[in-house]
Structure formats: structure tokens, C-alpha cells
PDB file of N, CA and C in Angstrom:
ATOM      1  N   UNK A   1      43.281 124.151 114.610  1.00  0.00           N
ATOM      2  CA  UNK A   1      42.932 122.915 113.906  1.00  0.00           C
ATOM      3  C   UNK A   1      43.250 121.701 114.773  1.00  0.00           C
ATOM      4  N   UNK A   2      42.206 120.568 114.989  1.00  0.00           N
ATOM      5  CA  UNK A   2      42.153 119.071 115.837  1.00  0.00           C
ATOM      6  C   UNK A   2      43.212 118.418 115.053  1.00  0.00           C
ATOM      7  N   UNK A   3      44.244 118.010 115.851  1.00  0.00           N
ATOM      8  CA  UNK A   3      44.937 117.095 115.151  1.00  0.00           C
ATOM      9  C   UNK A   3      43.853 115.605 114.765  1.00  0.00           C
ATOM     10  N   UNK A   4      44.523 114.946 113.499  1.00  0.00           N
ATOM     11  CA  UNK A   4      43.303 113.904 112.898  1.00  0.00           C
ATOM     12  C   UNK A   4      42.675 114.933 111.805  1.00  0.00           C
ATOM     13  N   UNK A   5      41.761 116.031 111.730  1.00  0.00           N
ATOM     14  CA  UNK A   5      41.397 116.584 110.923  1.00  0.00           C
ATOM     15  C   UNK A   5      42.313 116.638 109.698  1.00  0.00           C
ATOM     16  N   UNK A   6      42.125 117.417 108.410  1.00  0.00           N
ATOM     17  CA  UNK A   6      42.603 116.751 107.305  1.00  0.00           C
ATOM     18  C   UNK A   6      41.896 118.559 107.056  1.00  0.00           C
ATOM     19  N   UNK A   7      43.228 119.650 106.650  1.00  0.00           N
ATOM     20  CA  UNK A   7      42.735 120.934 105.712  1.00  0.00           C
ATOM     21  C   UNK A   7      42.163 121.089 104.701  1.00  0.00           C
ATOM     22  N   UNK A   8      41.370 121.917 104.458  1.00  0.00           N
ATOM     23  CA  UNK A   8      40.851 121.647 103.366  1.00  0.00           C
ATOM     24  C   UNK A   8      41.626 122.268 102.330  1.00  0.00           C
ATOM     25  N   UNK A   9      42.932 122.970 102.534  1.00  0.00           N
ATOM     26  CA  UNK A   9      43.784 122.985 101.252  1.00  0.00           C
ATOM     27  C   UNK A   9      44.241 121.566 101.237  1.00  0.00           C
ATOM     28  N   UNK A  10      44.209 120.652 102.375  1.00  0.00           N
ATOM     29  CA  UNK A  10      45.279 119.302 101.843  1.00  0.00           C
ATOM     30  C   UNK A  10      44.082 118.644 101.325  1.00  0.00           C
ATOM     31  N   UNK A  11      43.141 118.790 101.415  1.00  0.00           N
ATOM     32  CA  UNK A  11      42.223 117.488 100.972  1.00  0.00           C
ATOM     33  C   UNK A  11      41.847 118.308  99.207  1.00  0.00           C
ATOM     34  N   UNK A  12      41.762 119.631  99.196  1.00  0.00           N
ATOM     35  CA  UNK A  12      41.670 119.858  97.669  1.00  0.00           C
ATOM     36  C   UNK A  12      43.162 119.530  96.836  1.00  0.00           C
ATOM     37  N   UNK A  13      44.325 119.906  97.253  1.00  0.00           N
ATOM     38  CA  UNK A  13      45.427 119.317  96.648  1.00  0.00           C
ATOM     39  C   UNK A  13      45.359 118.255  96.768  1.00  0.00           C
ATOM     40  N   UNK A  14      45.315 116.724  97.047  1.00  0.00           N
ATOM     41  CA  UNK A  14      44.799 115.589  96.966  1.00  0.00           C
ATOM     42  C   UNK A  14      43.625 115.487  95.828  1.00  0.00           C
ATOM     43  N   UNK A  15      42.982 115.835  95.918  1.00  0.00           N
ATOM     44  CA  UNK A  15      41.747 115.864  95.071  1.00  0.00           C
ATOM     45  C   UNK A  15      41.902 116.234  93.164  1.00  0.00           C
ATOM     46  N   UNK A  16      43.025 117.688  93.425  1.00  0.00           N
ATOM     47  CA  UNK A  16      43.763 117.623  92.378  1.00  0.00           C
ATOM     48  C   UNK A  16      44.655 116.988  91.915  1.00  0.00           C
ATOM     49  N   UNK A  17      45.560 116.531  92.832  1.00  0.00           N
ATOM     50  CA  UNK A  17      46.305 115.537  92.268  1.00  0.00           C
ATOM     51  C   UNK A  17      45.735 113.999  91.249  1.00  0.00           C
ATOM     52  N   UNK A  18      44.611 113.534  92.362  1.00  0.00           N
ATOM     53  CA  UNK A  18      43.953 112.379  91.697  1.00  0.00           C
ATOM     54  C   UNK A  18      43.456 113.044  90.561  1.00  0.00           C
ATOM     55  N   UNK A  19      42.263 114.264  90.475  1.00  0.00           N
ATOM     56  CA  UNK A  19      42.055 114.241  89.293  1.00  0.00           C
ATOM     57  C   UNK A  19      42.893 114.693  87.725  1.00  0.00           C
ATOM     58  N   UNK A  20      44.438 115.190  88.278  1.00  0.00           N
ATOM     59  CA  UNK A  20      45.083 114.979  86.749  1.00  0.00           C
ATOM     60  C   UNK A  20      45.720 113.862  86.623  1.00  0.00           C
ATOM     61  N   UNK A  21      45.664 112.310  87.344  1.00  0.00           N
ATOM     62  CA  UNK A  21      46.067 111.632  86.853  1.00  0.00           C
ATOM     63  C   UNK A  21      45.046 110.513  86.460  1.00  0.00           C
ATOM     64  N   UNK A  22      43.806 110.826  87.047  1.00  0.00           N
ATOM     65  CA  UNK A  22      42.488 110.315  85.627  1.00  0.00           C
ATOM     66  C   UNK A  22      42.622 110.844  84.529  1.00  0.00           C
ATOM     67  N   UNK A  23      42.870 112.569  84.494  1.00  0.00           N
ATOM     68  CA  UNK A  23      43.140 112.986  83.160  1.00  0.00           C
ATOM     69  C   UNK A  23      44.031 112.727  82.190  1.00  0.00           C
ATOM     70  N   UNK A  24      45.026 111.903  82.798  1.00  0.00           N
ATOM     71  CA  UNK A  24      46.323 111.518  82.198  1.00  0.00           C
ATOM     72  C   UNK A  24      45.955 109.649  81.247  1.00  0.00           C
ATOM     73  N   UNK A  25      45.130 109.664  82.135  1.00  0.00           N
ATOM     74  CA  UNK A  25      44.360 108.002  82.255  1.00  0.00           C
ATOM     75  C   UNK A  25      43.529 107.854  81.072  1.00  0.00           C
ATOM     76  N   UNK A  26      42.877 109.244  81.041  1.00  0.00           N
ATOM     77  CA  UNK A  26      41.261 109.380  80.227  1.00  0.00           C
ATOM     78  C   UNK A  26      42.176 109.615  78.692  1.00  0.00           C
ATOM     79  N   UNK A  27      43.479 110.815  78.930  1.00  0.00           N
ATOM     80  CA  UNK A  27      43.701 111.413  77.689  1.00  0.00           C
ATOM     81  C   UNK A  27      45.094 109.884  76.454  1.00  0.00           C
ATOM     82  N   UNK A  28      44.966 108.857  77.682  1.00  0.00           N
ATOM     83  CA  UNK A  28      45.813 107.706  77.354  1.00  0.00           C
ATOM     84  C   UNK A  28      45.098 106.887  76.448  1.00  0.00           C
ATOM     85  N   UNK A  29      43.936 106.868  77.060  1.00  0.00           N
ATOM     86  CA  UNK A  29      42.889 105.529  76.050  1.00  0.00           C
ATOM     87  C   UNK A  29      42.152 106.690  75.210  1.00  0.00           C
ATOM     88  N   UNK A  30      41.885 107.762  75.008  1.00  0.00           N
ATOM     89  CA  UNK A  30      41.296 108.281  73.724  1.00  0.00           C
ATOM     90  C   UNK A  30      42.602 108.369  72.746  1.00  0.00           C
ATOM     91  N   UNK A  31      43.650 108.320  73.245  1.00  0.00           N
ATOM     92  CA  UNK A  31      44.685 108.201  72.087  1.00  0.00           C
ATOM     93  C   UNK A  31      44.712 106.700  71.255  1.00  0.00           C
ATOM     94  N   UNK A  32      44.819 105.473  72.691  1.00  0.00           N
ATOM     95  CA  UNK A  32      44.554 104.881  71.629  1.00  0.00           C
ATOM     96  C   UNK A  32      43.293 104.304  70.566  1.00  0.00           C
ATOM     97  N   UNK A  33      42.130 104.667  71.358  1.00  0.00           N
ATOM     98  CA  UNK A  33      40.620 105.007  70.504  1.00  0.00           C
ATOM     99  C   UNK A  33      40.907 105.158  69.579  1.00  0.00           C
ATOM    100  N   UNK A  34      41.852 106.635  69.158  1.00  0.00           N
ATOM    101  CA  UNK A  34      42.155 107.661  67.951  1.00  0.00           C
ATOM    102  C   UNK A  34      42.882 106.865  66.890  1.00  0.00           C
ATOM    103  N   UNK A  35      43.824 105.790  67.708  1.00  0.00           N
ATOM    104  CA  UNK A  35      44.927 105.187  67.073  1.00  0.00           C
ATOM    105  C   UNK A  35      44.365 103.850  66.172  1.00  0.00           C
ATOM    106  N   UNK A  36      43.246 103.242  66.932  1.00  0.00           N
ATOM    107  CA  UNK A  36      42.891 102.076  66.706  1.00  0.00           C
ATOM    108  C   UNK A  36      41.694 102.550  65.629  1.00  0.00           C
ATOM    109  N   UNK A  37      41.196 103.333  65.281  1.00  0.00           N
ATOM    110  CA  UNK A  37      40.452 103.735  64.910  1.00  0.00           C
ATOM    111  C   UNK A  37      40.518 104.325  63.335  1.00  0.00           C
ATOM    112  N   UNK A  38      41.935 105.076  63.636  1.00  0.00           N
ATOM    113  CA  UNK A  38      42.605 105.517  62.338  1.00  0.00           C
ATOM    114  C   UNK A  38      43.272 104.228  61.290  1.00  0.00           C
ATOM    115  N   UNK A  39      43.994 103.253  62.519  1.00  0.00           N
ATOM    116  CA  UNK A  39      44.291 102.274  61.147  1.00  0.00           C
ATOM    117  C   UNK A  39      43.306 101.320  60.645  1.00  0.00           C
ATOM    118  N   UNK A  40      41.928 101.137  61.608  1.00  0.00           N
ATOM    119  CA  UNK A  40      40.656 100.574  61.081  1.00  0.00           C
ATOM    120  C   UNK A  40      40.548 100.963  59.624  1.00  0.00           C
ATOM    121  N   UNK A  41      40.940 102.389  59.721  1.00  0.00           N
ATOM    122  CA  UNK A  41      40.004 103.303  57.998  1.00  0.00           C
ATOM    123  C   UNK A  41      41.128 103.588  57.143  1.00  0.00           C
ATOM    124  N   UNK A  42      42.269 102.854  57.131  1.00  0.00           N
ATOM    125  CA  UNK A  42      43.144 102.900  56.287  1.00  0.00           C
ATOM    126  C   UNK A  42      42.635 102.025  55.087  1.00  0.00           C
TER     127      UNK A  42
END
């Protein structure tokens, strides 16, 4: 492997990393969707 190159286990762990903390992001604002939503219909 060229030093400078970038593995492709490090660039998929990267890749996972970012995408569970969109998921963390995504599962933050449908809570409060859920939240804002529920005391709307009280």
C-alpha cells in the first residue's frame, strides 16, 4: 500500500462512523416531530 492512499477498511469505518451519527441526528428530530406533535393533539 502507497503511503497517502487511505484503506478501504479505514475509509468504510469512517463512513460508518459518519453514518451512525446522522442516525443519531435523524433519530433526534423524529423524536422531537413525535413530541411536538403529540402535545399539538392533546
Amino acid at each position: 500500500m502507497k503511503k497517502g492512499k487511505i484503506s478501504m477498511e479505514e475509509l468504510i469505518r469512517e463512513n460508518k462512523a459518519e453514518l451512525l451519527k446522522d442516525k443519531e441526528w435523524i433519530e433526534e428530530i423524529e423524536k422531537r416531530i413525535e413530541e411536538k406533535y403529540i402535545n399539538q393533539n392533546k
